[in-house]
C-alpha atoms as a PDB file:
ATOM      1  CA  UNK A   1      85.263  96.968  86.157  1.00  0.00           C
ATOM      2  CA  UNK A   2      86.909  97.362  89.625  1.00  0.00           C
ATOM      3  CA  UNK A   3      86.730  94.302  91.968  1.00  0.00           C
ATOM      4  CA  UNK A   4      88.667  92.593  94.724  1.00  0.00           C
ATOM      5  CA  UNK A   5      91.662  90.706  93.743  1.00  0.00           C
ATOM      6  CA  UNK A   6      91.744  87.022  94.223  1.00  0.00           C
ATOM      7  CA  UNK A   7      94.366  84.614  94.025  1.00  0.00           C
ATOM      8  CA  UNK A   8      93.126  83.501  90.441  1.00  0.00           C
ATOM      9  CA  UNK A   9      94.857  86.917  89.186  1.00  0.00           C
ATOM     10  CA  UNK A  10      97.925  85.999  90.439  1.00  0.00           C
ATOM     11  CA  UNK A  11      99.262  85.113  86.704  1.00  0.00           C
ATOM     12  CA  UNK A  12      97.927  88.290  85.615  1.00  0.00           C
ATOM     13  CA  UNK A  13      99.357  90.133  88.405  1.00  0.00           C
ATOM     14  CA  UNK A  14     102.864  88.493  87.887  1.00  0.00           C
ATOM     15  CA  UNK A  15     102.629  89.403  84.119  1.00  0.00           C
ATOM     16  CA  UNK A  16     102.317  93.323  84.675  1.00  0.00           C
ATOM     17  CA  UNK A  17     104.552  93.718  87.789  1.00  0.00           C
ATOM     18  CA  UNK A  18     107.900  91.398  86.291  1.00  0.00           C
ATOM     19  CA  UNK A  19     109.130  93.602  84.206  1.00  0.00           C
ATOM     20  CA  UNK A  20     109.710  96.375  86.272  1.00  0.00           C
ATOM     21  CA  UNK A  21     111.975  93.734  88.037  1.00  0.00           C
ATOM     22  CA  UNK A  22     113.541  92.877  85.257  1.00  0.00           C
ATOM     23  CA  UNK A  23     113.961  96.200  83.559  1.00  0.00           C
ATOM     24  CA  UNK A  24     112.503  98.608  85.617  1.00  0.00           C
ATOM     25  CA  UNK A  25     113.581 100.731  89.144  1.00  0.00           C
ATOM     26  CA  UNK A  26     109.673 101.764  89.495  1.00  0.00           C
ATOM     27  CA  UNK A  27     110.188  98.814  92.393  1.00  0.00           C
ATOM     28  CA  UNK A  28     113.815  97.908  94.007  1.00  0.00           C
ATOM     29  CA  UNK A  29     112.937  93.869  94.253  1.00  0.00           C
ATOM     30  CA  UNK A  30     115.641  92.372  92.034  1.00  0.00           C
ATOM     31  CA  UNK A  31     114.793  88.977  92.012  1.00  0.00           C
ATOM     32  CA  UNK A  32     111.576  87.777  89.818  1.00  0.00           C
ATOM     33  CA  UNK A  33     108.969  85.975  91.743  1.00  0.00           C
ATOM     34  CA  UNK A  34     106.967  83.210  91.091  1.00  0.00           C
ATOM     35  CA  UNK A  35     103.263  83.267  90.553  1.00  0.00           C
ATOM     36  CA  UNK A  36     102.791  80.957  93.327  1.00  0.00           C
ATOM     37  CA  UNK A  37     104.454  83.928  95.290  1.00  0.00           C
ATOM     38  CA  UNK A  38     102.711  86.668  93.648  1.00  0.00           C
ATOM     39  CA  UNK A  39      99.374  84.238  95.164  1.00  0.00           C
ATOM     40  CA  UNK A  40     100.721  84.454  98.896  1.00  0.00           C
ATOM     41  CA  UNK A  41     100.998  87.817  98.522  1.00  0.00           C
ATOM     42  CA  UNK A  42      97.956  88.750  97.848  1.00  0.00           C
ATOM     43  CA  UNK A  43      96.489  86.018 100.127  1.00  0.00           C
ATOM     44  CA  UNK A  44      98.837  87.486 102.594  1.00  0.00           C
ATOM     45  CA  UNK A  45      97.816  91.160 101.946  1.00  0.00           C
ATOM     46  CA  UNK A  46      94.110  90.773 101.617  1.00  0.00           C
ATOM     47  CA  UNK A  47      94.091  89.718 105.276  1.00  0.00           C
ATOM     48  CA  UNK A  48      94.636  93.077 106.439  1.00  0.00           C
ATOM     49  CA  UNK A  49      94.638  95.856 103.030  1.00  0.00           C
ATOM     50  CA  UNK A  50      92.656  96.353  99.699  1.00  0.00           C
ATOM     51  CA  UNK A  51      93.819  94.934  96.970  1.00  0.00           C
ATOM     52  CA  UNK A  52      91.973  95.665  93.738  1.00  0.00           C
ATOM     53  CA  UNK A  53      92.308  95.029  89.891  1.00  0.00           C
ATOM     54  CA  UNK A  54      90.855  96.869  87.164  1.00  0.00           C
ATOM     55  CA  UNK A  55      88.977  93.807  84.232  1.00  0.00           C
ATOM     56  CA  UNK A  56      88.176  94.130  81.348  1.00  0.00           C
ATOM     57  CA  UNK A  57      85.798  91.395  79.927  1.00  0.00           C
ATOM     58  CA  UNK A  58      88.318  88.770  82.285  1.00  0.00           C
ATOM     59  CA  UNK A  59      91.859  90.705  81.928  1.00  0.00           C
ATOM     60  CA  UNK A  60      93.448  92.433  84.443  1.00  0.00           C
ATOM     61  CA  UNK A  61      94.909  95.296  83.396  1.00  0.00           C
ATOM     62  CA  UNK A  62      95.613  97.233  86.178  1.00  0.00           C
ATOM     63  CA  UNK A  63      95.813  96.717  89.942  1.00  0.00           C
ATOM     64  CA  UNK A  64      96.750  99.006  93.194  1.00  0.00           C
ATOM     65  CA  UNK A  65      97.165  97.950  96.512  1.00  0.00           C
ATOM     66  CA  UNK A  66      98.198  99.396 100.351  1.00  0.00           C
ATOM     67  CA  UNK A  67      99.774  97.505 102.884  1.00  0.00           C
ATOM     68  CA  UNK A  68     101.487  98.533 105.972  1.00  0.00           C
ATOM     69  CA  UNK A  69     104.199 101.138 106.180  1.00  0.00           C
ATOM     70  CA  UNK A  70     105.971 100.363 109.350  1.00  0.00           C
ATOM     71  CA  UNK A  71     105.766  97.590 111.467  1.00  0.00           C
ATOM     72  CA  UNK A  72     105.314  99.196 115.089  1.00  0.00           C
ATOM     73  CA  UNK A  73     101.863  99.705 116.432  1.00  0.00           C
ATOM     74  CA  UNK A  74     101.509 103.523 116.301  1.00  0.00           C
ATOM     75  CA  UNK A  75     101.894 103.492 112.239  1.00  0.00           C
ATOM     76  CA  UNK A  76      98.661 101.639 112.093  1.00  0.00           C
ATOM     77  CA  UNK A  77      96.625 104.433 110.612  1.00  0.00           C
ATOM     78  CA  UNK A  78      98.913 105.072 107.675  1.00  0.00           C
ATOM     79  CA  UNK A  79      99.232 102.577 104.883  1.00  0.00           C
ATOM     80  CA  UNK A  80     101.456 102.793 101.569  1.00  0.00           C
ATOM     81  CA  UNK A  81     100.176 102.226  98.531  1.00  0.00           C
ATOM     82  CA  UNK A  82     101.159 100.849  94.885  1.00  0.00           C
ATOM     83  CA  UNK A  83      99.977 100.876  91.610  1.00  0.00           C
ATOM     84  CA  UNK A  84     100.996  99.036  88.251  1.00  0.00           C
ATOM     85  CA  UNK A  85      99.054  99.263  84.887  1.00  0.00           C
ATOM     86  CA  UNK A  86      99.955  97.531  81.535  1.00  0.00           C
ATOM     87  CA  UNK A  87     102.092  98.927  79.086  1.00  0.00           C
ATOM     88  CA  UNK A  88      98.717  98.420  76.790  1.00  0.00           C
ATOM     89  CA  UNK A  89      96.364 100.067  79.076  1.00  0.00           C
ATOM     90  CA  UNK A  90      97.863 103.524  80.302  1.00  0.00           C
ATOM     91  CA  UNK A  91      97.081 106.860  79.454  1.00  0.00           C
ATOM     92  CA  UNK A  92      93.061 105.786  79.932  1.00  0.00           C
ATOM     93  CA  UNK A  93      92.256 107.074  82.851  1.00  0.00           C
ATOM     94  CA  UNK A  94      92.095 103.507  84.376  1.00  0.00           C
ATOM     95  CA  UNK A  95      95.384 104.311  87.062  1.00  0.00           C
ATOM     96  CA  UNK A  96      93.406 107.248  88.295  1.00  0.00           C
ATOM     97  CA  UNK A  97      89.992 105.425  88.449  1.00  0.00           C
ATOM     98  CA  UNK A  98      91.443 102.411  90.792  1.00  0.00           C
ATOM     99  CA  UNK A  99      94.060 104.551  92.757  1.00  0.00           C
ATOM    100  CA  UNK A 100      90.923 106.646  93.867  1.00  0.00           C
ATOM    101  CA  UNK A 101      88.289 103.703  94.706  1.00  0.00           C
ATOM    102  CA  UNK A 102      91.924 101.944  96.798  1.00  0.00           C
ATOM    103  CA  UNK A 103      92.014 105.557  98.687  1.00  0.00           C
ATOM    104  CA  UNK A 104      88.284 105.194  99.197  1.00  0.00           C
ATOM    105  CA  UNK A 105      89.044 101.956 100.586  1.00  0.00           C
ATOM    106  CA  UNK A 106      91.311 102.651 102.662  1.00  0.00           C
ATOM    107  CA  UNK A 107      89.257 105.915 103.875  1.00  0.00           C
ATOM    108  CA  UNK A 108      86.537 103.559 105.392  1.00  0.00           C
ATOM    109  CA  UNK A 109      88.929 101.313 106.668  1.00  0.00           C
ATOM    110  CA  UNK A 110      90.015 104.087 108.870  1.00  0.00           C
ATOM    111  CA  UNK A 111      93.160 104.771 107.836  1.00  0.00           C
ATOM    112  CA  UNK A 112      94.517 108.590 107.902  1.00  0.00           C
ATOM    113  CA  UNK A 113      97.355 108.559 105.548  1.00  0.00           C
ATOM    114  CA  UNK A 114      98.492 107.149 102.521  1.00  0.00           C
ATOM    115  CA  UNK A 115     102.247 107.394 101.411  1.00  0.00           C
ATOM    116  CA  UNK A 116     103.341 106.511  98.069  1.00  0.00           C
ATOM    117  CA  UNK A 117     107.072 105.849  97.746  1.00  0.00           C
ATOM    118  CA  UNK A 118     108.228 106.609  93.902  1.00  0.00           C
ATOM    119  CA  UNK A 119     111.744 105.765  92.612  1.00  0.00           C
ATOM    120  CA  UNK A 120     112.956 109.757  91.340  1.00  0.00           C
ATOM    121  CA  UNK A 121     112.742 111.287  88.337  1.00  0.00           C
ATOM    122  CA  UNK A 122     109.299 108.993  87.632  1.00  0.00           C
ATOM    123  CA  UNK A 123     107.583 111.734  86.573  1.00  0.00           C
ATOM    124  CA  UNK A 124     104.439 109.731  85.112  1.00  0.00           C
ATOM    125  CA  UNK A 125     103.972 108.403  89.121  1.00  0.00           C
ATOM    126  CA  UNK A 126     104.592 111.880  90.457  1.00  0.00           C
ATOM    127  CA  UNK A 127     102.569 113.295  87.993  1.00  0.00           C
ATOM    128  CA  UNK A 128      99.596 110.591  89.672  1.00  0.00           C
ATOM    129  CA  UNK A 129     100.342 111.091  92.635  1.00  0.00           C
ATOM    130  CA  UNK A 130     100.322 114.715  92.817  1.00  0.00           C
ATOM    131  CA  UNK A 131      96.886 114.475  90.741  1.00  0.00           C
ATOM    132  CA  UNK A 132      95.327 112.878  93.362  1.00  0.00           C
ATOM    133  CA  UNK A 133      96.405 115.289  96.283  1.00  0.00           C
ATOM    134  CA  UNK A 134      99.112 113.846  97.133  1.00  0.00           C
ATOM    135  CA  UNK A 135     101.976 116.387  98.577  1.00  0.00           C
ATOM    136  CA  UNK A 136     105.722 115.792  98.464  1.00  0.00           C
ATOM    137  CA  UNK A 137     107.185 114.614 102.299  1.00  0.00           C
ATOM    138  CA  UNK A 138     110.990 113.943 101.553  1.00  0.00           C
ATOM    139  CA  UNK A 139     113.367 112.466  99.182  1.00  0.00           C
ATOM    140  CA  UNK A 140     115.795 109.364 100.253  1.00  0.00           C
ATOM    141  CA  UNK A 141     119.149 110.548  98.452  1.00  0.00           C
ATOM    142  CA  UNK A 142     120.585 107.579  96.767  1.00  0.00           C
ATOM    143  CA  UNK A 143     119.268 104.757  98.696  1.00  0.00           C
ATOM    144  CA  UNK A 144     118.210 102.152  96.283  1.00  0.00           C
ATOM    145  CA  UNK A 145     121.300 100.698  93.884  1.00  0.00           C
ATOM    146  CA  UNK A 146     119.590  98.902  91.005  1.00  0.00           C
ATOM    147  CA  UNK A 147     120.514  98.419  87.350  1.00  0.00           C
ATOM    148  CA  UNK A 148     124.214  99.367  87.778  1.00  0.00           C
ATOM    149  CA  UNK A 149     123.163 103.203  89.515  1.00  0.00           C
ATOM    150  CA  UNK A 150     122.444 104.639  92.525  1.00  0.00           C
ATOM    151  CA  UNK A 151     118.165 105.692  92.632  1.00  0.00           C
ATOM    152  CA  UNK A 152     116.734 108.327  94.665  1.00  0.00           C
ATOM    153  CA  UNK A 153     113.060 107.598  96.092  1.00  0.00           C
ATOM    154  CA  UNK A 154     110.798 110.126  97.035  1.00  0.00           C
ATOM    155  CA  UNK A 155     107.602 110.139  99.397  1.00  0.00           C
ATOM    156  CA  UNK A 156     104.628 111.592  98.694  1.00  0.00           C
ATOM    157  CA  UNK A 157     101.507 111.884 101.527  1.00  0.00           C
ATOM    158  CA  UNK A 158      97.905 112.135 101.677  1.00  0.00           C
ATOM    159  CA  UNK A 159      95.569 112.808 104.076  1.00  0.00           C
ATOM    160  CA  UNK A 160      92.781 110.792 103.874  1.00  0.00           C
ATOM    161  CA  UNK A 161      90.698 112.223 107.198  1.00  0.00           C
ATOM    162  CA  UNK A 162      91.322 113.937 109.937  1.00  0.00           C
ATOM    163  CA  UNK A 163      93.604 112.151 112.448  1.00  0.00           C
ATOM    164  CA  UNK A 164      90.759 111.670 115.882  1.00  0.00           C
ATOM    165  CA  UNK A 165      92.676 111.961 119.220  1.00  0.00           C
ATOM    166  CA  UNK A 166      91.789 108.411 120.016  1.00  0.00           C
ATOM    167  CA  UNK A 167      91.226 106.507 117.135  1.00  0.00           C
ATOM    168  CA  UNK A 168      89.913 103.330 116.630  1.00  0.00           C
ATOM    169  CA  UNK A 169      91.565 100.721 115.150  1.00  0.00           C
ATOM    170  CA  UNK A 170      91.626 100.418 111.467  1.00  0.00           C
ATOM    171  CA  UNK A 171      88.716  98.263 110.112  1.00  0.00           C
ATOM    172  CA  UNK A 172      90.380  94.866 108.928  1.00  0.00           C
ATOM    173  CA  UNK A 173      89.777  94.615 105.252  1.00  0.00           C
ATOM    174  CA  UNK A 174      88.042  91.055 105.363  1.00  0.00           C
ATOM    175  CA  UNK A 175      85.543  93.203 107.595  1.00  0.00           C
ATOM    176  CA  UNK A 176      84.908  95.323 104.764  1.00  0.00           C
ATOM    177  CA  UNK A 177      85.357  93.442 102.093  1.00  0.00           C
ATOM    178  CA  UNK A 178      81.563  92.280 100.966  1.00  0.00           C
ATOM    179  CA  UNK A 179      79.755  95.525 102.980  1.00  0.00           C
ATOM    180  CA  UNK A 180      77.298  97.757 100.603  1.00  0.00           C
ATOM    181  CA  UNK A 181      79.693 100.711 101.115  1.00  0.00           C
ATOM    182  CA  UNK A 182      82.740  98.622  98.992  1.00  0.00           C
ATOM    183  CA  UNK A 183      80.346  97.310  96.709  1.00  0.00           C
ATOM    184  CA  UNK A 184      79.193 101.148  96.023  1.00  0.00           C
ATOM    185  CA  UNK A 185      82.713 101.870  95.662  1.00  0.00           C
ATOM    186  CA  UNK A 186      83.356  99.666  93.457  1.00  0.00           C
ATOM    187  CA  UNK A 187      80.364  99.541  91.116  1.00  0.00           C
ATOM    188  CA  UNK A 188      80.740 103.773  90.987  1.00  0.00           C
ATOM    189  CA  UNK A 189      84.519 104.463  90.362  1.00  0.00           C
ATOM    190  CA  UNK A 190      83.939 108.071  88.812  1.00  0.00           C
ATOM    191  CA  UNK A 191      83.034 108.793  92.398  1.00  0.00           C
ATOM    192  CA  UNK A 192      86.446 108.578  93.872  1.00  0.00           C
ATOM    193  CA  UNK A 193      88.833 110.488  91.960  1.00  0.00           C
ATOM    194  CA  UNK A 194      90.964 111.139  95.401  1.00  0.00           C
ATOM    195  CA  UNK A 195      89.257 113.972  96.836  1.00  0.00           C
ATOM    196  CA  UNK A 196      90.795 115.642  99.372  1.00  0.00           C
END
């Protein structure tokens, strides 16, 4: 099942995404964070983004989440997004099933764009994001230093809708969060699959 993530899956949460600090470059954060941090994160997050986990019977296995790309005003229609499954849970289908309902989200949020930022070669995440329509937009040469190497990151985009000449704000996700259209979403994941 897909839902909204709460701050009770903070353990969970912290469980799947601490190794890839620890032995991982899939994200550059070097230092392991608490669960009490993983908790204002999402409490954080939720305030403005989607932030969903995929359960099974109480588990998290999975969860994906956007938040803001750039901090100035006119990047408020484009959002970058994340994903981490467990080691025990890929290659089911689930990272495709919640990456598409979080694009849905996002789509009736109002946001245009969605930019996923992988750590290079990762060719499981390109593989991903490329399945889901996503098109390469750059590669940062040797930004990231991690693990005793230099990493390259590359950017991949997606169009979500078509950019209006004046757009309305994006729909805070609190604003969405408990409408019919989510809870559609949600209870129908085969129907987002990241259509173009």
């Amino acid at each position: 099942m897909i839902r909204v993530a709460g701050s009770e899956d903070a353990q969970a949460i912290h469980a799947i995404y601490c190794p890839s600090v620890i032995h991982g470059a899939a994200t550059f954060e070097t230092l392991v964070p608490t669960v009490e941090d993983m908790r204002e994160r999402l409490r954080t997050r939720l305030q403005h983004y989607p932030w969903l986990v995929w359960d099974e019977g109480g588990t998290v296995l999975a969860y994906a989440y956007a938040g803001r790309f750039r901090e100035r005003a006119a990047y408020d229609w484009i959002a970058e997004t994340s994903i981490y499954v467990h080691p025990d849970a890929q290659r089911r289908g689930i990272a495709r099933r919640l990456y598409g309902c979080l694009l849905e989200a996002m789509r009736l949020q109002g946001i245009t764009q969605a930019v996923g930022v992988i750590t290079l070669p990762g060719e499981v995440s390109v593989a991903l994001h490329q399945g889901m329509g996503f098109s390469p937009a750059g590669v940062w040469r040797q930004c990231g230093y991690k693990q005793g190497r230099w990493w390259d990151v590359g950017v991949w985009q997606k169009t979500l809708q078509p950019a209006a000449a004046s757009p309305s704000p994006p729909v805070p996700f609190p604003q969405l969060r408990h409408s019919a259209r989510l809870q559609q979403l949600l209870d129908d994941p085969a129907s987002a699959t990241g259509r173009p």
